[in-house]
Protein backbone atom coordinates (compact mmCIF):
# COMPACT_ATOMS: atom_id res chain seq x y z
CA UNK A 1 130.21 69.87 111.53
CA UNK A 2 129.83 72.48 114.59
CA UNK A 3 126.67 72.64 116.56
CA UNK A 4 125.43 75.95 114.81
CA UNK A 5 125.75 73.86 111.51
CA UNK A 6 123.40 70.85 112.77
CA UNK A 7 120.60 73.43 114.05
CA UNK A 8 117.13 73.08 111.99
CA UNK A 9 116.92 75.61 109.04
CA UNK A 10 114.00 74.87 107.20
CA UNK A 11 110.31 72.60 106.89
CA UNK A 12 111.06 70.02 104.38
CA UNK A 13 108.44 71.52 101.89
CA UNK A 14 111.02 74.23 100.81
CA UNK A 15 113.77 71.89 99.74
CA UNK A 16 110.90 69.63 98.12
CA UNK A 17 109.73 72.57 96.30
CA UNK A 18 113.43 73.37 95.00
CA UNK A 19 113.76 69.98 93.54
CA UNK A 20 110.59 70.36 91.54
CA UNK A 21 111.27 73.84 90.52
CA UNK A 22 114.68 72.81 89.63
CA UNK A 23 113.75 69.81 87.62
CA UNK A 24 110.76 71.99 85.79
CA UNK A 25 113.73 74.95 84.88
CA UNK A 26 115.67 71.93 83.03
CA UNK A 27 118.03 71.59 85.69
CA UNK A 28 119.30 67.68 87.24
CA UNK A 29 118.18 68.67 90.15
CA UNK A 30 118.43 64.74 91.49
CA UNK A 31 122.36 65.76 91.17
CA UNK A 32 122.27 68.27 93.01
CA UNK A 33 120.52 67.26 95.50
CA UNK A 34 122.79 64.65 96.01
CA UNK A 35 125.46 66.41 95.89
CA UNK A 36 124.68 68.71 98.68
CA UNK A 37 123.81 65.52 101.12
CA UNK A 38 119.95 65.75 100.85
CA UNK A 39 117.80 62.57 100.86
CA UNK A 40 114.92 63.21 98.16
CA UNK A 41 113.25 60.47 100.57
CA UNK A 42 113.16 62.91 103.01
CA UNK A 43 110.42 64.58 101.18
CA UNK A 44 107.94 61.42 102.36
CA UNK A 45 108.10 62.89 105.85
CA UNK A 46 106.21 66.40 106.03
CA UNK A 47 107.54 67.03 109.72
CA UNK A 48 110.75 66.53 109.30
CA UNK A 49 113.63 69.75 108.86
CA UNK A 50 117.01 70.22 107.26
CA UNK A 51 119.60 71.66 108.94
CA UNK A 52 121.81 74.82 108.27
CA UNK A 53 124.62 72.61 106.90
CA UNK A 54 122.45 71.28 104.63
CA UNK A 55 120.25 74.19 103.60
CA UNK A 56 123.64 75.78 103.06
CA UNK A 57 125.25 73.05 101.04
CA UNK A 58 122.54 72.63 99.12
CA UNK A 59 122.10 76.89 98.04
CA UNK A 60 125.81 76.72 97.00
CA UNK A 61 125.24 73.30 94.58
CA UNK A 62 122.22 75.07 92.85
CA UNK A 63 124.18 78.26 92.89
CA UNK A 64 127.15 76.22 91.51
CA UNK A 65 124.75 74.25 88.90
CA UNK A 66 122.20 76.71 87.79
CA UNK A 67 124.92 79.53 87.21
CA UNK A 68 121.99 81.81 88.29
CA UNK A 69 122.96 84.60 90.51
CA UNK A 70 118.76 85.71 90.57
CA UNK A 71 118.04 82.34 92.11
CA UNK A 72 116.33 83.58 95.40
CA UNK A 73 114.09 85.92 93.48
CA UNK A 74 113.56 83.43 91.12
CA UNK A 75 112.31 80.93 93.60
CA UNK A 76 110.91 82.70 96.48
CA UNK A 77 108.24 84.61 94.19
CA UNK A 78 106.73 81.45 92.28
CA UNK A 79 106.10 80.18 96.19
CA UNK A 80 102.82 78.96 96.61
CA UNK A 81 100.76 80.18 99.55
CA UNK A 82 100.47 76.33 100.43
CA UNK A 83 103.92 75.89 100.60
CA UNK A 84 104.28 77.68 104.20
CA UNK A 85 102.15 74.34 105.84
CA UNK A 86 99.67 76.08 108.43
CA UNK A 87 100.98 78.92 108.50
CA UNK A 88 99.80 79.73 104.72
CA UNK A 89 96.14 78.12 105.74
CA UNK A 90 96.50 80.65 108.57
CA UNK A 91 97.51 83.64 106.15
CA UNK A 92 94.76 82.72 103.98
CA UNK A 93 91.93 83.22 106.57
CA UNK A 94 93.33 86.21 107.62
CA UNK A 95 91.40 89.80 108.88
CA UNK A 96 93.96 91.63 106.55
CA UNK A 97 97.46 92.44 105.60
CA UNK A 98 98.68 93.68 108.65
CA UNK A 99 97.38 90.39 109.98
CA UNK A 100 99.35 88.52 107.62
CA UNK A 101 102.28 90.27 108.92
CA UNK A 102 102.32 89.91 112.11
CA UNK A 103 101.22 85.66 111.81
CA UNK A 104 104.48 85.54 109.93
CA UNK A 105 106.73 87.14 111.86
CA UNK A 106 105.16 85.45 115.14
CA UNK A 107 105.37 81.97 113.21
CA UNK A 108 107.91 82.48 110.50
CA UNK A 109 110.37 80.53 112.79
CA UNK A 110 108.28 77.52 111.93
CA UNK A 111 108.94 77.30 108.25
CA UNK A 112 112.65 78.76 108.16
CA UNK A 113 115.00 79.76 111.01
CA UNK A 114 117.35 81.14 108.64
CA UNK A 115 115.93 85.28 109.00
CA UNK A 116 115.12 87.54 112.14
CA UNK A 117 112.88 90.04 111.94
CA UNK A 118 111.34 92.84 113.80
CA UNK A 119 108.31 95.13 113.37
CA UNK A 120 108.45 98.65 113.94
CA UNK A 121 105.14 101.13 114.43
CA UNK A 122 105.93 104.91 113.37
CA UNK A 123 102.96 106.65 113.00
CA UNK A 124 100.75 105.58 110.09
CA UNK A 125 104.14 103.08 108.86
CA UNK A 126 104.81 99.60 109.61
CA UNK A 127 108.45 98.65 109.06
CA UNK A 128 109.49 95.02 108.94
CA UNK A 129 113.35 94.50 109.66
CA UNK A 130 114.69 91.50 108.01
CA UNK A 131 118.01 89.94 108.77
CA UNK A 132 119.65 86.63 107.75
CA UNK A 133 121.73 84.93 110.06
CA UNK A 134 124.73 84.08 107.29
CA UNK A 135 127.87 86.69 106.67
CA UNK A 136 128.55 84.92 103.55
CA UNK A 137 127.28 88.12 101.35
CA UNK A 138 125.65 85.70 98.25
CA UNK A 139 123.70 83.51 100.98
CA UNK A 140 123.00 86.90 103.06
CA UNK A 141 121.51 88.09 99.65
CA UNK A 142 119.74 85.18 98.35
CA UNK A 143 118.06 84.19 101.43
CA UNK A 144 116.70 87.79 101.62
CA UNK A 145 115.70 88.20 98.40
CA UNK A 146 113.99 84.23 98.30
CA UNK A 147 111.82 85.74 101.86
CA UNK A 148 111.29 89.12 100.28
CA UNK A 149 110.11 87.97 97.19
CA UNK A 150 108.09 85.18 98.48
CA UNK A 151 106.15 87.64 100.84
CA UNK A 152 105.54 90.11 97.96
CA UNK A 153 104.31 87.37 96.17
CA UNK A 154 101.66 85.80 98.76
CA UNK A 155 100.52 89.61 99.52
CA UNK A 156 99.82 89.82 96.34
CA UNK A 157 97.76 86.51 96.15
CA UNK A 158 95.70 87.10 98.80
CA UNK A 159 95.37 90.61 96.99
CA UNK A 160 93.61 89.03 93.63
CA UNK A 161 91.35 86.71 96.10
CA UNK A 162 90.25 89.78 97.51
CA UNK A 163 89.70 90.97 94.41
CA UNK A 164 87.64 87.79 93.08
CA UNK A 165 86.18 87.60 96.43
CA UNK A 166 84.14 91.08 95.61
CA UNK A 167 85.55 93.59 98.17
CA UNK A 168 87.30 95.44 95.66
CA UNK A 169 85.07 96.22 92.34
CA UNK A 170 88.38 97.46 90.58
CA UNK A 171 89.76 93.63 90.44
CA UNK A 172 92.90 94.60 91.94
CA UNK A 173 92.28 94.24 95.78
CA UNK A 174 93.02 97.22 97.69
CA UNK A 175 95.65 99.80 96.95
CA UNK A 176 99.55 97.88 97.48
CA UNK A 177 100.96 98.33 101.34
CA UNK A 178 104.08 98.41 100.56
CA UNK A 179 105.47 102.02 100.14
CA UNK A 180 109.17 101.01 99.86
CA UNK A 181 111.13 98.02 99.54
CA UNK A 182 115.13 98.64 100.95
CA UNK A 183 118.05 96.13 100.49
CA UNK A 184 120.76 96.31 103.22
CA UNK A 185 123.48 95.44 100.47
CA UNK A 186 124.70 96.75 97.36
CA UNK A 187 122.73 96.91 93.90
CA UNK A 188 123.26 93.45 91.95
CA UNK A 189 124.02 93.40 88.61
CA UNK A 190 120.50 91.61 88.10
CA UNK A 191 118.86 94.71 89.80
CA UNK A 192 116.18 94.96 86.77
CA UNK A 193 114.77 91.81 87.70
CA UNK A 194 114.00 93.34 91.19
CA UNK A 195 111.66 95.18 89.09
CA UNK A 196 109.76 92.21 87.93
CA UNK A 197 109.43 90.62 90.73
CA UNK A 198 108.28 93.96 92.82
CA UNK A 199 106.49 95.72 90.40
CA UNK A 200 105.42 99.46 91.06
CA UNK A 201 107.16 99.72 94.49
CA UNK A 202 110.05 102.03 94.52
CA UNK A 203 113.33 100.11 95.51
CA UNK A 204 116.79 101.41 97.12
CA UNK A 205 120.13 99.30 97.57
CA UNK A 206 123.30 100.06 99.69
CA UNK A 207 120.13 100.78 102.94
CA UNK A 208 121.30 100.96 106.48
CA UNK A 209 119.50 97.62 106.75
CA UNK A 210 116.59 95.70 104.64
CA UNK A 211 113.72 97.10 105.53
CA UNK A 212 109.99 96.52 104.31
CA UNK A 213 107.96 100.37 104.62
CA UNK A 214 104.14 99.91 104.91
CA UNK A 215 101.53 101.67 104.86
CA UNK A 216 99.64 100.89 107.56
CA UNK A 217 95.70 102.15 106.60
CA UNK A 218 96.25 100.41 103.76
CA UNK A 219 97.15 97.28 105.30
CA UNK A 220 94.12 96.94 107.78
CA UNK A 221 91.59 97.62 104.65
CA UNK A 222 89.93 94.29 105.74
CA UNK A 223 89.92 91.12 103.40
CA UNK A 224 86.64 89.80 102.01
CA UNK A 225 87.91 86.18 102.74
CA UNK A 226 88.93 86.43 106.52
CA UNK A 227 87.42 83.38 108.62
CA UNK A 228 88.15 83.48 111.93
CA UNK A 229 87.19 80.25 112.95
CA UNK A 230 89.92 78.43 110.01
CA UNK A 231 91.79 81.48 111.03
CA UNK A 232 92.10 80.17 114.91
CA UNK A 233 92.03 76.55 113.64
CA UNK A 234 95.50 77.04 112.02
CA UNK A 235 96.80 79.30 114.48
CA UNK A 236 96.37 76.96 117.19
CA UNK A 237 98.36 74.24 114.44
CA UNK A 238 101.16 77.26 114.18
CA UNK A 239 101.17 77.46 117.70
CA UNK A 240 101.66 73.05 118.33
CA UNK A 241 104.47 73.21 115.79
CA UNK A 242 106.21 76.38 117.31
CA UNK A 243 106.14 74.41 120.85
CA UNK A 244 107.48 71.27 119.50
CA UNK A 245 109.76 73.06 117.81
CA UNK A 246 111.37 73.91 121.31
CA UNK A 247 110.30 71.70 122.64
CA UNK A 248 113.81 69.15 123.00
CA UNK A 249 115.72 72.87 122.96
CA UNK A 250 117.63 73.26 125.96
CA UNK A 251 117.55 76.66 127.76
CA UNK A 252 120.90 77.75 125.88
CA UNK A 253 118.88 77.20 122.94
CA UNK A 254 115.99 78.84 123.98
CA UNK A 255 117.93 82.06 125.21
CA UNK A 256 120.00 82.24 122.17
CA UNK A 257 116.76 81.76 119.72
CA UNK A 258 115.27 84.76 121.95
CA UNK A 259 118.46 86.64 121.21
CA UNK A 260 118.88 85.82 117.59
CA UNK A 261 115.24 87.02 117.06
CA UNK A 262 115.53 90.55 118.80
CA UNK A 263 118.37 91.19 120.61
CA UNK A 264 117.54 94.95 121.38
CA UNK A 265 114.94 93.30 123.78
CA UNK A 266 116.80 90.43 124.92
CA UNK A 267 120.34 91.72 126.71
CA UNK A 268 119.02 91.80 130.14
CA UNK A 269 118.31 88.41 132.20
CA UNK A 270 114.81 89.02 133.83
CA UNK A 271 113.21 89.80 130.56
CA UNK A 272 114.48 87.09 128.77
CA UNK A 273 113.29 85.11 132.28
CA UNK A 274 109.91 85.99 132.07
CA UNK A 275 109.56 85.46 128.17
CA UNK A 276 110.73 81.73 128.86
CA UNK A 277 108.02 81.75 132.13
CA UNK A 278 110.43 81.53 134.81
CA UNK A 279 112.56 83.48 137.37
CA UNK A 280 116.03 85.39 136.54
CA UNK A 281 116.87 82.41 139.46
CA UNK A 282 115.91 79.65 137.80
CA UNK A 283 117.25 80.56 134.34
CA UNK A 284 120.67 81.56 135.87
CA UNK A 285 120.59 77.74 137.59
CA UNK A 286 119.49 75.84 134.36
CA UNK A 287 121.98 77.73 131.85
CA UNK A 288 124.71 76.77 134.66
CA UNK A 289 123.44 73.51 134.55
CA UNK A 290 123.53 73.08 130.82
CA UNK A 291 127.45 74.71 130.96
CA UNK A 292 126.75 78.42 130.17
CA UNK A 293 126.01 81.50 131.50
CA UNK A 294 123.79 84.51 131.06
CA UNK A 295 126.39 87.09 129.67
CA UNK A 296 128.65 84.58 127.82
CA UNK A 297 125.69 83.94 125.89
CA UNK A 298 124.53 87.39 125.24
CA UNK A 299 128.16 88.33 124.25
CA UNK A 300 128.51 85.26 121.99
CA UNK A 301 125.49 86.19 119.74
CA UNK A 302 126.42 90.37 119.62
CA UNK A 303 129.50 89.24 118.67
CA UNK A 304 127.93 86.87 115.74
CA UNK A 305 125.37 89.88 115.03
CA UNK A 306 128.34 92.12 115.07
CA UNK A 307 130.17 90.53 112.22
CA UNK A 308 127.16 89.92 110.63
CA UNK A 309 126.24 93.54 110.42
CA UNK A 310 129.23 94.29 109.93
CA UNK A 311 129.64 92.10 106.51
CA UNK A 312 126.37 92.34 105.30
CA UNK A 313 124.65 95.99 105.60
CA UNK A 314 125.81 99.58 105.52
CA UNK A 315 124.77 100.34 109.22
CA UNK A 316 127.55 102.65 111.43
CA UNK A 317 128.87 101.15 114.00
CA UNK A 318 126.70 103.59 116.21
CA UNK A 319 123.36 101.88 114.69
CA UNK A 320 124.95 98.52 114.90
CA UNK A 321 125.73 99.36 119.10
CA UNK A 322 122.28 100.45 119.19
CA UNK A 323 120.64 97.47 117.95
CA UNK A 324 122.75 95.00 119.90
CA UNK A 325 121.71 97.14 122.85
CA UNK A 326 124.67 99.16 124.11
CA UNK A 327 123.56 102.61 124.80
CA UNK A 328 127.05 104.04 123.73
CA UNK A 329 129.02 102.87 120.92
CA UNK A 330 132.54 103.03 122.73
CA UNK A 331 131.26 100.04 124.56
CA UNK A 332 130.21 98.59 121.73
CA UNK A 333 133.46 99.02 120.19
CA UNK A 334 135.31 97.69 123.12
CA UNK A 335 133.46 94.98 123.54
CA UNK A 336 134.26 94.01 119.80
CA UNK A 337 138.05 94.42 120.04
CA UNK A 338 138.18 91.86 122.85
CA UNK A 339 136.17 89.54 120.76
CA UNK A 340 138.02 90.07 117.57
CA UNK A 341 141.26 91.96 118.21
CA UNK A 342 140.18 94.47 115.87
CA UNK A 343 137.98 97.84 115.94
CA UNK A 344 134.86 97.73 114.16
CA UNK A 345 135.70 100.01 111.51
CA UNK A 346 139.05 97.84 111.07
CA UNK A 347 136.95 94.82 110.88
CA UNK A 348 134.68 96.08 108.28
């Protein structure tokens, strides 16, 4: 097992929640469990995480078990608000949906390491990027659909308590954000399920990248239930659990988490400096110190984005060089062939 593999995927309460759904669809779910390497008795410890290897091993025995190829839709939209620890106490005192938003992409990391994403302001739209970090296509897929789905699904919760909560005398809670929902891979076989599970929002497959369109008047309608004091209160809980999270991470961990999250923002060393609180000098010293170095670092993680672009969404190799951060796309490409051996286009 490589170092990438042991990394921290998920909160325990996912995996517990997957057992139980599991058992409740009629599936041995104690059996596949097992087989995947995961301790049910892990569940008795609500700070603990599973890694990649196991979050991995453990999607491929359910896919291999349930013969369901739906399974991240399935189980990311019956997520319960509850089931994303503080963070879902935070979403749930909320000033509005834009609010929710931007808590869960600030403290997604939290719950599940397994996505990246990125918010993007353009005009009176909000677009949330979301990328997985696998370039096996059905874990690509299923992870996106289970965080997809599972974000439709809490919007629309906290929707219906705005409803019963008397802002909205229709019962319905405010006109739905989301203007578009785009998949960065091709149209599954399942696709009509997409339609039950994101109901009334027009959907498009084989997009330059998955992508989230919002509307963003629609999303700052405020909610009837915000509390800012229980709001702050689980913030600040967020905010403990995103620091210990790091906490034991050594600076190559910190700069490639940093780089993983938004590497448009991240390929130059003072920025990445100051977001870690310290000098270009003293980053450059503690990476050396720890075995690495600035640019081997930055050029191990394009190339990982690379490929995973590359495998995984329809983007040209020009938008792929653009969102690693090279200004022209013949660098890009060079860069790739010394990685790989092979051209982009080649690759792909």
């Amino acid at each position: 097992m490589n170092q990438e593999e042991e990394r921290d995927a998920a909160s325990i309460s996912y995996p517990a929640l997957f057992h139980r759904w599991l058992s409740e669809q009629g599936y041995d779910a104690e059996e596949i469990f097992a087989s995947a390497g995961v301790d049910t008795e892990w569940f008795e410890d609500p700070g603990r995480r599973i890694s990649v290897h196991h979050f991995v091993a453990l999607t491929r025995e359910a896919f291999e078990a349930t013969g369901d190829p739906a399974l991240g839709l399935h189980f990311g939209s019956q997520l319960p608000l509850s089931a994303h620890g503080y963070l879902g106490f935070a979403l749930q005192a909320s000033e509005n949906a834009e609010d929710v938003i931007r808590l869960s992409c600030t403290y997604g990391s939290t719950r599940f390491s397994g996505v990246q994403v990125e918010l993007e302001e353009v005009r009176n739209r909000l677009e949330l990027f979301v990328t997985s970090e696998f370039d096996d296509l059905v874990l690509h897929r299923y992870t996106l659909e289970a965080v997809v789905a599972s974000a439709a699904s809490s919007l629309s919760v906290l929707r219906r308590m705005n409803a019963i909560g008397g802002h909205d005398a229709s019962g319905g809670g405010g006109d739905w954000p989301v203007l578009q929902l785009e998949f960065g891979y091709p149209q599954p076989a399942y696709h009509e399920l997409y339609r039950d599970v994101f109901s009334n929002t027009p959907l498009a497959f084989d997009a330059d990248a998955t992508r989230v369109t919002f509307d963003i008047e629609r999303l700052r309608t405020p909610f009837s239930f915000s509390n800012q004091v229980s709001r702050q209160l689980a913030v600040e809980q967020c905010q403990a659990e995103l620091l210990a999270l790091t906490a034991n991470q050594g600076y190559v961990d910190k700069v490639r988490r940093l780089m993983r999250r938004d590497i448009g923002a991240s390929h130059g060393l003072e920025p990445v400096a100051a977001q870690l609180n310290v000098s270009a000098r003293v980053l450059s010293r503690r990476l050396s110190e720890e075995g690495a170095n600035f640019q081997g670092l930055l050029d191990e993680v394009r190339e990982q984005l690379a490929i995973r672009y590359l495998r995984t969404t329809n983007l040209t190799v020009s938008e792929i060089a653009h969102r690693l951060g090279y200004e022209h796309s013949n660098n890009f490409a060079r860069a790739f062939k010394k990685w790989t051996g092979r051209s982009p286009g080649s690759y792909r």
